[in-house]
C-alpha atoms as a PDB file:
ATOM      1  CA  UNK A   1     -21.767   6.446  -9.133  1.00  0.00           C
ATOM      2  CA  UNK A   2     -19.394   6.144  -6.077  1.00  0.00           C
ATOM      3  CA  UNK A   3     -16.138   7.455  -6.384  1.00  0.00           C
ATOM      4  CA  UNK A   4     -13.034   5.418  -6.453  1.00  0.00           C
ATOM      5  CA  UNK A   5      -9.784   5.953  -4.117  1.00  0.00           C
ATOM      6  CA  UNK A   6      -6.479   5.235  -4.817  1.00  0.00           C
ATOM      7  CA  UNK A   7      -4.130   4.754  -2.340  1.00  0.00           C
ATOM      8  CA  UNK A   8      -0.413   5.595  -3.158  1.00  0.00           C
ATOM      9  CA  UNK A   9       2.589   3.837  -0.698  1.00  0.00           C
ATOM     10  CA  UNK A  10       6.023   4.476  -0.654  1.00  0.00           C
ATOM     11  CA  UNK A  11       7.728   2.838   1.949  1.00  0.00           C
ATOM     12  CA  UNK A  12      11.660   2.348   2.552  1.00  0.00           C
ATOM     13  CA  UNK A  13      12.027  -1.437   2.755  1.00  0.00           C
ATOM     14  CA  UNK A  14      14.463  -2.929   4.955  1.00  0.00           C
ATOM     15  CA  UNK A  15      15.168  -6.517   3.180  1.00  0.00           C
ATOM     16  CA  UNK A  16      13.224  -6.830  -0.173  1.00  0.00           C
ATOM     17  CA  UNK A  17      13.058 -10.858   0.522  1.00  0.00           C
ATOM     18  CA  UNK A  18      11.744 -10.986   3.943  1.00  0.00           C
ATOM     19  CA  UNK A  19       9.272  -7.767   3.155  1.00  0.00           C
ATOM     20  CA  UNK A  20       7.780  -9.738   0.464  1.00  0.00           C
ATOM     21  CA  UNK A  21       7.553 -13.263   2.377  1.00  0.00           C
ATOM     22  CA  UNK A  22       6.002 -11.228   5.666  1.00  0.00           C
ATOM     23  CA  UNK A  23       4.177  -8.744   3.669  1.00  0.00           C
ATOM     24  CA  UNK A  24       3.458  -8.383   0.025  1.00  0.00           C
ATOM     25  CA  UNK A  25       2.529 -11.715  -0.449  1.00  0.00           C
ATOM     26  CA  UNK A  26       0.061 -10.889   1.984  1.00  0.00           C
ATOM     27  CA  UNK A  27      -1.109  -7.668   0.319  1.00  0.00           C
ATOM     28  CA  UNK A  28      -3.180  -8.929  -2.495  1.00  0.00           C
ATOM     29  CA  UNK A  29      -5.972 -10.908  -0.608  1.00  0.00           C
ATOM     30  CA  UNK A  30      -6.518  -8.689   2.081  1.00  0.00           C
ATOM     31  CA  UNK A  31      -6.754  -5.487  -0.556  1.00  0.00           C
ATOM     32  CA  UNK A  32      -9.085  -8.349  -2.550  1.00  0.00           C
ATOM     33  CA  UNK A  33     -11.172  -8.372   0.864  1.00  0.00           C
ATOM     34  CA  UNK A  34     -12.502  -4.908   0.115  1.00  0.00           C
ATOM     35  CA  UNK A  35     -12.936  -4.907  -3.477  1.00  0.00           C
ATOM     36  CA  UNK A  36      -9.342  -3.246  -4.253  1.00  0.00           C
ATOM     37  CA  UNK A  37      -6.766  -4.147  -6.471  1.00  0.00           C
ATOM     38  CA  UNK A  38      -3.291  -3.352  -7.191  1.00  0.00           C
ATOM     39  CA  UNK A  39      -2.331  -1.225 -10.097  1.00  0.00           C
ATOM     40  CA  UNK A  40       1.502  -0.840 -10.092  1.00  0.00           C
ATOM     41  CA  UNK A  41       4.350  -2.104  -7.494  1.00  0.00           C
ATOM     42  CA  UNK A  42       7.705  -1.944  -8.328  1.00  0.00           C
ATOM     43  CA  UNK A  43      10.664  -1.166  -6.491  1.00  0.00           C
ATOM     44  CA  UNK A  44      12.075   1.005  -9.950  1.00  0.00           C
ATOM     45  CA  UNK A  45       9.512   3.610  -9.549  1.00  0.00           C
ATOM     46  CA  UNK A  46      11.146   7.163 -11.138  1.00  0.00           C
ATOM     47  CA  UNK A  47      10.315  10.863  -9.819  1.00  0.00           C
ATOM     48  CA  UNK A  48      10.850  13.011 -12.636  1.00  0.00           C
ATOM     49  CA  UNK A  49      10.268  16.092 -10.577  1.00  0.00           C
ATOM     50  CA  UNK A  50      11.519  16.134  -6.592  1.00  0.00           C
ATOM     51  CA  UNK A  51      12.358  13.318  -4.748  1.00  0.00           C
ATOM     52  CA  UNK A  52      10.956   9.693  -4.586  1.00  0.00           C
ATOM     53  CA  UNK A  53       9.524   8.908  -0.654  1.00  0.00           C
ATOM     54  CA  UNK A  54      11.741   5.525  -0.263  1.00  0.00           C
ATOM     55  CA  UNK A  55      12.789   2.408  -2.030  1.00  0.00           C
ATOM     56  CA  UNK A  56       9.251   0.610  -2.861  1.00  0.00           C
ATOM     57  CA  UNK A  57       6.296   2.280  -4.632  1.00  0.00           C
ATOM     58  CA  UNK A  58       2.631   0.896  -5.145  1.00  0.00           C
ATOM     59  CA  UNK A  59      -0.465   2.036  -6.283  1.00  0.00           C
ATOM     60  CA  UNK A  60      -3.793   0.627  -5.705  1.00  0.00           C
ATOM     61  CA  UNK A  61      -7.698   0.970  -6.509  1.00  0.00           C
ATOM     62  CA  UNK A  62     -10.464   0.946  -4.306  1.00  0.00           C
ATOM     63  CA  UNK A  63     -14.084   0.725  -5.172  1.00  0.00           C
ATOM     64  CA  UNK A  64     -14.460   3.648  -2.821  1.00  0.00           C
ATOM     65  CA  UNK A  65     -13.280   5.317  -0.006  1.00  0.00           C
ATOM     66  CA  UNK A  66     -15.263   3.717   3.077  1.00  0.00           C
ATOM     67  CA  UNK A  67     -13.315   0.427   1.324  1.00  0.00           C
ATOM     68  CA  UNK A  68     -10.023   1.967   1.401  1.00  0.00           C
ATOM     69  CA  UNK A  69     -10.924   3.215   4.985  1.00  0.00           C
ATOM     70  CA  UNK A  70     -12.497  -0.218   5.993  1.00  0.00           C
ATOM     71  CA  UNK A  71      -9.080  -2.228   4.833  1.00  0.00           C
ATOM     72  CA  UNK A  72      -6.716   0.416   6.433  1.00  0.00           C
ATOM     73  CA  UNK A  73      -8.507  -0.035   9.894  1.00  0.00           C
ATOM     74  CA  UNK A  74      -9.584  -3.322   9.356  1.00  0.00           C
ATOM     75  CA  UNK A  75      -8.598  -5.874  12.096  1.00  0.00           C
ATOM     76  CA  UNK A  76      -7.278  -8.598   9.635  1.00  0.00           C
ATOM     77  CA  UNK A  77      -4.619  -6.043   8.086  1.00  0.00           C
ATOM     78  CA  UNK A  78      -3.334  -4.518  12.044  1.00  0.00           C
ATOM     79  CA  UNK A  79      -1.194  -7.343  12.544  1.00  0.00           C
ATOM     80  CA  UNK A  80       0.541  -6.642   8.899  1.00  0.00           C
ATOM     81  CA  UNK A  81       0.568  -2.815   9.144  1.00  0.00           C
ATOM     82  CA  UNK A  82       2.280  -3.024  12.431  1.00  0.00           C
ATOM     83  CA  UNK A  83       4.604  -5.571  10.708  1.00  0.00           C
ATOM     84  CA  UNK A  84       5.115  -3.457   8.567  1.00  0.00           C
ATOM     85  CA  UNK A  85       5.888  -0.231  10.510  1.00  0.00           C
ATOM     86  CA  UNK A  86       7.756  -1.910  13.038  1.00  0.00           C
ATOM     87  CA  UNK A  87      10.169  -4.535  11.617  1.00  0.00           C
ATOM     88  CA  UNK A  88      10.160  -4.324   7.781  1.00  0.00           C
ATOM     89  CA  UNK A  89      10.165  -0.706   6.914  1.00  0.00           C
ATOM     90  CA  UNK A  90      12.306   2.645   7.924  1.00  0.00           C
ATOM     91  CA  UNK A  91       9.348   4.341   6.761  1.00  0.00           C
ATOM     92  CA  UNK A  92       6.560   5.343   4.651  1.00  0.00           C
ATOM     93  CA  UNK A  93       4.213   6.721   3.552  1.00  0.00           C
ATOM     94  CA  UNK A  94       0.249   6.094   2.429  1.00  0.00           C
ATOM     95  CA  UNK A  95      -2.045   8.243   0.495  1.00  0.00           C
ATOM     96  CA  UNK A  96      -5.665   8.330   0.005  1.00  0.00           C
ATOM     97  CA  UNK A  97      -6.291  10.338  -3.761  1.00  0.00           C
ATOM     98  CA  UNK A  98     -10.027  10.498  -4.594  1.00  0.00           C
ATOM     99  CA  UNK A  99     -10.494   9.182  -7.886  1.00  0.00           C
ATOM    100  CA  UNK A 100     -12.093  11.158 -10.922  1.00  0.00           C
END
């Protein structure tokens, strides 16, 4: 059985409106493109223990890695990462967790 891959983002959105008209509406097809789905995005996320990594949190499931992989450098999703990193976020971050 191939192993799943989450992918964890925090990123510190500019303008919730405009991030979600440029961007998250955006989100759910392309992660659909490669057999992910999103499992939690909320903008109330709550770190019990250290700090929370910005202002918007999501979580989503990959069927494996090489999908996560093949979405993250995929040519369809360049123009909205560098969206993303270069007008509607301070910063972020995105990590890959191998599923159990």
């Amino acid at each position: 059985m191939t192993q799943p891959m989450f992918v964890l983002v925090q990123f510190d959105v500019k303008d919730f409106p405009t991030y979600f008209e440029q961007y998250g509406s955006l989100m759910k097809a392309e992660v659909e493109k490669f057999g992910g789905a999103f499992l939690a995005a909320t903008g109330d996320a709550v770190a019990q223990e250290g700090q929370s990594s910005g202002n918007f949190t999501a979580l989503i499931r990959f069927p494996s890695q090489e999908a996560a992989t093949e979405m993250y450098a995929s040519a369809s999703y360049a123009p909205l990462k560098a969206k993303r990193i270069n007008e509607l976020t301070n910063s972020g971050n995105v990590i890959f967790l191998p599923g159990l």
